[in-house]
PDB file of N, CA and C in Angstrom:
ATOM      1  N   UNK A   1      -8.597  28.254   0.595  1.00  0.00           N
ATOM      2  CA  UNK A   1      -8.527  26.798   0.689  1.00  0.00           C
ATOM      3  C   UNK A   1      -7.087  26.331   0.552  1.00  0.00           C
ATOM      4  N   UNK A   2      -6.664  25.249   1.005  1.00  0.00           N
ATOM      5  CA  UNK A   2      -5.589  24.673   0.925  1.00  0.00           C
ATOM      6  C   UNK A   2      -5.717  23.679  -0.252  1.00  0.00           C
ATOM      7  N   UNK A   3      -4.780  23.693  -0.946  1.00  0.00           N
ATOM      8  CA  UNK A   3      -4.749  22.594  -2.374  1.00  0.00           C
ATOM      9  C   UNK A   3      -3.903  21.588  -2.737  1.00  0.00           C
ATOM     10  N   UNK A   4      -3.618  20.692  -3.108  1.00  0.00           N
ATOM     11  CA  UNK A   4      -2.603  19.726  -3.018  1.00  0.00           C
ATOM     12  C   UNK A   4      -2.765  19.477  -4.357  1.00  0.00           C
ATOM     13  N   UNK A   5      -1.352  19.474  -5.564  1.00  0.00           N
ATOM     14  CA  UNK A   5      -1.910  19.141  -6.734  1.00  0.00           C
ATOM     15  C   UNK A   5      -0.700  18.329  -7.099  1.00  0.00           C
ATOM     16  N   UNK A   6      -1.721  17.264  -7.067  1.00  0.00           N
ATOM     17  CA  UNK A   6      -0.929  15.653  -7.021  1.00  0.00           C
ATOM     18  C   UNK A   6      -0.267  15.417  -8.793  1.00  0.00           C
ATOM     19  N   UNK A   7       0.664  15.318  -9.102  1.00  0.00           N
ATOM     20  CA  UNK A   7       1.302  15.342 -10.505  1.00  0.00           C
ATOM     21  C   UNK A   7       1.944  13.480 -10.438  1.00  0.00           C
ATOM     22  N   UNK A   8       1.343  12.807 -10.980  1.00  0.00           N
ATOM     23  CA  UNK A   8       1.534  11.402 -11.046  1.00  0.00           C
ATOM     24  C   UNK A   8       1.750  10.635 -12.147  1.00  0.00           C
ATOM     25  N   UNK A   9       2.471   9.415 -12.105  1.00  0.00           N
ATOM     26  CA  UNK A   9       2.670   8.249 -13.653  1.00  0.00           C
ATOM     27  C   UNK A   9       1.204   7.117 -13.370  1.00  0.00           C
ATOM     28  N   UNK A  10       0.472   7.256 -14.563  1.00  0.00           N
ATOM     29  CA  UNK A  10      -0.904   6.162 -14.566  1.00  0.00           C
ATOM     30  C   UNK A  10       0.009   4.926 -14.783  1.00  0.00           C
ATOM     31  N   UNK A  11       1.089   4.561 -15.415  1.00  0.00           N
ATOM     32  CA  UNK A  11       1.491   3.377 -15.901  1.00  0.00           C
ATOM     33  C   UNK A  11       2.266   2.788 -14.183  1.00  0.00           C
ATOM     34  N   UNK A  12       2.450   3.869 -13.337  1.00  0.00           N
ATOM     35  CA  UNK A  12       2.988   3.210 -11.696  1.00  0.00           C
ATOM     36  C   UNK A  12       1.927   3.218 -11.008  1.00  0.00           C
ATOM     37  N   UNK A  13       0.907   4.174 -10.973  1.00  0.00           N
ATOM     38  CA  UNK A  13      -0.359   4.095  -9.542  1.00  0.00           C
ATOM     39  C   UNK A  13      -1.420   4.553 -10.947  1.00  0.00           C
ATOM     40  N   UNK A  14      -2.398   4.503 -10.319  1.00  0.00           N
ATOM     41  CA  UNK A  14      -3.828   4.202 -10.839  1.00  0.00           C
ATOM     42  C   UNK A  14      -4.121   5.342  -9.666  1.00  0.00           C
ATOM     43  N   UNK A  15      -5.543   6.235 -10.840  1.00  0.00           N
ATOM     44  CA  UNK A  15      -5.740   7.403 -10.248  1.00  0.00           C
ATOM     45  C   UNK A  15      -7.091   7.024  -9.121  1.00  0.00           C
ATOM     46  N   UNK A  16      -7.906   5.841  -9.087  1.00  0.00           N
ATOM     47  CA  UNK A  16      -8.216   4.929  -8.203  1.00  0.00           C
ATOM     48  C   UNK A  16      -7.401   4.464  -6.948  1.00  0.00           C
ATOM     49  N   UNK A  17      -6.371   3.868  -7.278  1.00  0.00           N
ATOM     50  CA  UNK A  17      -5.331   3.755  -6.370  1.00  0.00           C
ATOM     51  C   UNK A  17      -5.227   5.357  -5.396  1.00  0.00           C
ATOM     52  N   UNK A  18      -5.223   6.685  -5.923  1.00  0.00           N
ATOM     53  CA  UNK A  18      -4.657   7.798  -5.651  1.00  0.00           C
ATOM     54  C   UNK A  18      -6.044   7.804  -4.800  1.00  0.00           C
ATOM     55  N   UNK A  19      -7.062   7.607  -5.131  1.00  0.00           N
ATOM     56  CA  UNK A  19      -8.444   8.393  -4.163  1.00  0.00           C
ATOM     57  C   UNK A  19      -8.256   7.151  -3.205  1.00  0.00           C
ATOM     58  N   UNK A  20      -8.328   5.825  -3.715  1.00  0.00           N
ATOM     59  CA  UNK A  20      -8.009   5.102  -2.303  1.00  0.00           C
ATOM     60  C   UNK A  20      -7.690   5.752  -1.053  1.00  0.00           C
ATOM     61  N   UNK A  21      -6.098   6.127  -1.517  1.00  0.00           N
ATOM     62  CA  UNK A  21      -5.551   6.120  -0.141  1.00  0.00           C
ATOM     63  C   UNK A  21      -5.696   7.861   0.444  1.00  0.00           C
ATOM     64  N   UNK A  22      -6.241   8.289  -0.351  1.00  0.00           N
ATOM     65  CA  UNK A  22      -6.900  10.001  -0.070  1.00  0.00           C
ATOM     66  C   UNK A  22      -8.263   9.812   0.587  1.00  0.00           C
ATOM     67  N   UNK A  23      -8.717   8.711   0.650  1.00  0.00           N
ATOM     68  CA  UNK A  23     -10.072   8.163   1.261  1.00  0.00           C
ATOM     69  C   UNK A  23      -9.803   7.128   2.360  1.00  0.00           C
ATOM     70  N   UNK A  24      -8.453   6.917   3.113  1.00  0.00           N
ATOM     71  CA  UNK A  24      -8.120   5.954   4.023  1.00  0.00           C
ATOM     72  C   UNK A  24      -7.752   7.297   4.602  1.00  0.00           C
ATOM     73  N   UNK A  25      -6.562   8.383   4.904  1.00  0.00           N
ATOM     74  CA  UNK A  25      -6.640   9.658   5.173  1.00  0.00           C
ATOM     75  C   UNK A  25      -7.160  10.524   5.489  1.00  0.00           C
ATOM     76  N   UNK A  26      -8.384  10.682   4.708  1.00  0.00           N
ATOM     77  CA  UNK A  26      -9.325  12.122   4.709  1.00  0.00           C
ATOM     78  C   UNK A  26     -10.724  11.821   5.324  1.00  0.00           C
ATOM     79  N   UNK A  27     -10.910  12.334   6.433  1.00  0.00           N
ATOM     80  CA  UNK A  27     -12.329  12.272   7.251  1.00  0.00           C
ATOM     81  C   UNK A  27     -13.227  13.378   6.428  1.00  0.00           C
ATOM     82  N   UNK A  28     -13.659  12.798   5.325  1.00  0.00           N
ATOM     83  CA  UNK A  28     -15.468  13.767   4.931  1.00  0.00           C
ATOM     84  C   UNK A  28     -16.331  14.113   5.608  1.00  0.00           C
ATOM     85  N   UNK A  29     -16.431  13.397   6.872  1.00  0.00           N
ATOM     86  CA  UNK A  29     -17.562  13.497   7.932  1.00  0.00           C
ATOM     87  C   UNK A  29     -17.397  15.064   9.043  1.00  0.00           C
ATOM     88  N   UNK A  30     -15.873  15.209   9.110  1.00  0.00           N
ATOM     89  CA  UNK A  30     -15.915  16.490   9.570  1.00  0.00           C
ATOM     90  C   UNK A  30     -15.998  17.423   8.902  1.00  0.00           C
ATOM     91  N   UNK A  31     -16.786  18.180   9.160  1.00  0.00           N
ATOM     92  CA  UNK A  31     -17.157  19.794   8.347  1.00  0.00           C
ATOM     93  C   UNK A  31     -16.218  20.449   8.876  1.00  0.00           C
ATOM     94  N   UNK A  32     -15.470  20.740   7.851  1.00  0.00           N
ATOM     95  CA  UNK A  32     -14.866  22.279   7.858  1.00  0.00           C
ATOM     96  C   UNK A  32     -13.776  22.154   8.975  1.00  0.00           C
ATOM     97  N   UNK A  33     -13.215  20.633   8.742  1.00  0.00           N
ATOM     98  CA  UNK A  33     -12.103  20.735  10.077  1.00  0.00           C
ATOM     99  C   UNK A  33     -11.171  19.155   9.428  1.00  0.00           C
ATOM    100  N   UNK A  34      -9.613  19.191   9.985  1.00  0.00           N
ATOM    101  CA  UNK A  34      -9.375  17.923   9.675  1.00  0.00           C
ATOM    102  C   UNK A  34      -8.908  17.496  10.839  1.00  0.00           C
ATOM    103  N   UNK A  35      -8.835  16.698  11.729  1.00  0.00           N
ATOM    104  CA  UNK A  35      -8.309  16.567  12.835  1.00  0.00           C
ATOM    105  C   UNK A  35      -8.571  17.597  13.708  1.00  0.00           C
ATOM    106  N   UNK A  36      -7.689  17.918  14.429  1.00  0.00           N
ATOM    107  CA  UNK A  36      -7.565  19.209  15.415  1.00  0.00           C
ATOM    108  C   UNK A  36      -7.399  20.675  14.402  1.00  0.00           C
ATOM    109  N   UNK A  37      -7.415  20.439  12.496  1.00  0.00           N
ATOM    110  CA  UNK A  37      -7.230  22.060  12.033  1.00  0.00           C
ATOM    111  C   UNK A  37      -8.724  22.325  11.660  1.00  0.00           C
ATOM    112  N   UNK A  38      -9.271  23.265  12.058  1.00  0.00           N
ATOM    113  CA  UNK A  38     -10.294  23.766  11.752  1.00  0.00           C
ATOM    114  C   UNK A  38     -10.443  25.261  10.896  1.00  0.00           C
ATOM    115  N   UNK A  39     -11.048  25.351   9.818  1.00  0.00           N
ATOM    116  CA  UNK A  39     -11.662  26.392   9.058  1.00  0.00           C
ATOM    117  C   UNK A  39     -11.952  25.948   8.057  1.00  0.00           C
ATOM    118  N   UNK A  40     -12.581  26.638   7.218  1.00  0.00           N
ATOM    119  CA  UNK A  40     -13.179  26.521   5.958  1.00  0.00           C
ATOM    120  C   UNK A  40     -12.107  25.762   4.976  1.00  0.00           C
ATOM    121  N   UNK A  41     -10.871  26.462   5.041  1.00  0.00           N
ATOM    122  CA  UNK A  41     -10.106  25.718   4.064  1.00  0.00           C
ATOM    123  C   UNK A  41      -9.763  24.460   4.406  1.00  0.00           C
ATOM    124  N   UNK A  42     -10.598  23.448   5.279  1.00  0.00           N
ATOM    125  CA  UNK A  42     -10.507  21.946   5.728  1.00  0.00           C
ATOM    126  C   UNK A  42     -11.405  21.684   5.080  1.00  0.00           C
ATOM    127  N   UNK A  43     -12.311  22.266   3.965  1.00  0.00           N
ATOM    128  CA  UNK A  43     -13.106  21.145   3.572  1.00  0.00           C
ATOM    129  C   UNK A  43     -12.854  20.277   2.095  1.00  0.00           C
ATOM    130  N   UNK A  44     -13.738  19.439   2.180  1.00  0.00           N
ATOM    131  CA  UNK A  44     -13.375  17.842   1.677  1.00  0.00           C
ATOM    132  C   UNK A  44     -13.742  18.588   0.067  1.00  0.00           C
ATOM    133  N   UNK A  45     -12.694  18.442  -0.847  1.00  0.00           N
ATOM    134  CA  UNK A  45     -13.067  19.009  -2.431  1.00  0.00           C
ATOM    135  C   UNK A  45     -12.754  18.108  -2.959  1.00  0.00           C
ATOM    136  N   UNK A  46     -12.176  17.642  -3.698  1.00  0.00           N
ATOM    137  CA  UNK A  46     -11.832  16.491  -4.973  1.00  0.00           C
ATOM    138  C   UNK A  46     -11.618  17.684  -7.016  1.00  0.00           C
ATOM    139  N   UNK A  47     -10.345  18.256  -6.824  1.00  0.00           N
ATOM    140  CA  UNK A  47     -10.623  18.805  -8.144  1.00  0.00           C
ATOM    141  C   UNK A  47     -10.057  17.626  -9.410  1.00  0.00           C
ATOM    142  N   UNK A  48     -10.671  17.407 -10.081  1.00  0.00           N
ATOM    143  CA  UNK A  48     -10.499  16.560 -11.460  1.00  0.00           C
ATOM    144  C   UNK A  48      -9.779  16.885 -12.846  1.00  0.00           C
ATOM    145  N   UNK A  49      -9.513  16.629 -13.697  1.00  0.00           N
ATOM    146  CA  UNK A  49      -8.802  16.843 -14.800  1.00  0.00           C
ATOM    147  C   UNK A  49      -9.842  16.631 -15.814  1.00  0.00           C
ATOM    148  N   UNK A  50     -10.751  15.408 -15.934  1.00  0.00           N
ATOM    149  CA  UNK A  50     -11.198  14.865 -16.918  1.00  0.00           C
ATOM    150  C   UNK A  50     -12.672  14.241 -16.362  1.00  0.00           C
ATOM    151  N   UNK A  51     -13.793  13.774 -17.395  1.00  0.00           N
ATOM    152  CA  UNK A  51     -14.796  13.187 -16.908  1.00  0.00           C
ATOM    153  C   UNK A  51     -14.763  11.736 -15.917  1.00  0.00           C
ATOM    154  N   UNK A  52     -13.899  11.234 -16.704  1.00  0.00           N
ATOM    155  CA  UNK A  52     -12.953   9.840 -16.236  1.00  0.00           C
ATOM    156  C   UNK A  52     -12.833   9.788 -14.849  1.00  0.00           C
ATOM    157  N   UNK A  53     -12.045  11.097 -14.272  1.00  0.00           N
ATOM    158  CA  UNK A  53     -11.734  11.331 -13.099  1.00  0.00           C
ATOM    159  C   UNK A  53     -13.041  11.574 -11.987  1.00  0.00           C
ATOM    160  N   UNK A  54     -13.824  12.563 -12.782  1.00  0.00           N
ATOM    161  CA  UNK A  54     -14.828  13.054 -12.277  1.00  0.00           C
ATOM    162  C   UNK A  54     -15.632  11.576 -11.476  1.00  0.00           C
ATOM    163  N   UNK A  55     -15.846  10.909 -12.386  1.00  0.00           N
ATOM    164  CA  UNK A  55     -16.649   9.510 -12.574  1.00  0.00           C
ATOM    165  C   UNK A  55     -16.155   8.983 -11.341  1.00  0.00           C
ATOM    166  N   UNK A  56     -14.614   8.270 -11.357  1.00  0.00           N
ATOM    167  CA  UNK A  56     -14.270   7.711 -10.632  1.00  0.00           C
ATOM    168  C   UNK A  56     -13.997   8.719  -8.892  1.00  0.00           C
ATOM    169  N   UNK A  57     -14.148   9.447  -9.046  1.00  0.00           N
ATOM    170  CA  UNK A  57     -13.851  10.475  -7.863  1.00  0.00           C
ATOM    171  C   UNK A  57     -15.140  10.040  -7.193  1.00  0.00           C
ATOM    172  N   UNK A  58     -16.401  10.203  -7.657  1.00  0.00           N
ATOM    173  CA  UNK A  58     -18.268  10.293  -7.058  1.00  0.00           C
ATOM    174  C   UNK A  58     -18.294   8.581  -7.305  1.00  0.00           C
ATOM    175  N   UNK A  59     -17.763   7.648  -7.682  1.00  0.00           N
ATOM    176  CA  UNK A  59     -18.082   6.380  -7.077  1.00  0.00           C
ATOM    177  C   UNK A  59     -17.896   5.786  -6.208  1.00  0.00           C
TER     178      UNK A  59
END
């Protein structure tokens, strides 16, 4: 899989703010592809830190 591990200030962006615009970006609807890249490591994950996150990630 491909991973992106976003290291951020809560007191400048809001980790809401962060899935926002990871959810204006990221097509969920394609399986296993993002655009024109296709394989397995295109699919849609969300890894979390905390329940907090968890919460706000599945709302």
């Amino acid at each position: 899989n491909e991973v992106v591990r976003v290291v951020y200030d809560p007191s400048v962006v809001s980790y809401e703010e962060l899935l926002r615009v990871f959810w204006e970006v990221h097509d969920p609807t394609q399986f296993m592809r993002q655009g024109n890249d296709i394989g397995t490591q295109y699919r849609s994950e969300i890894y979390v830190y905390d329940d907090a996150q968890r919460a706000a990630a599945e709302a």
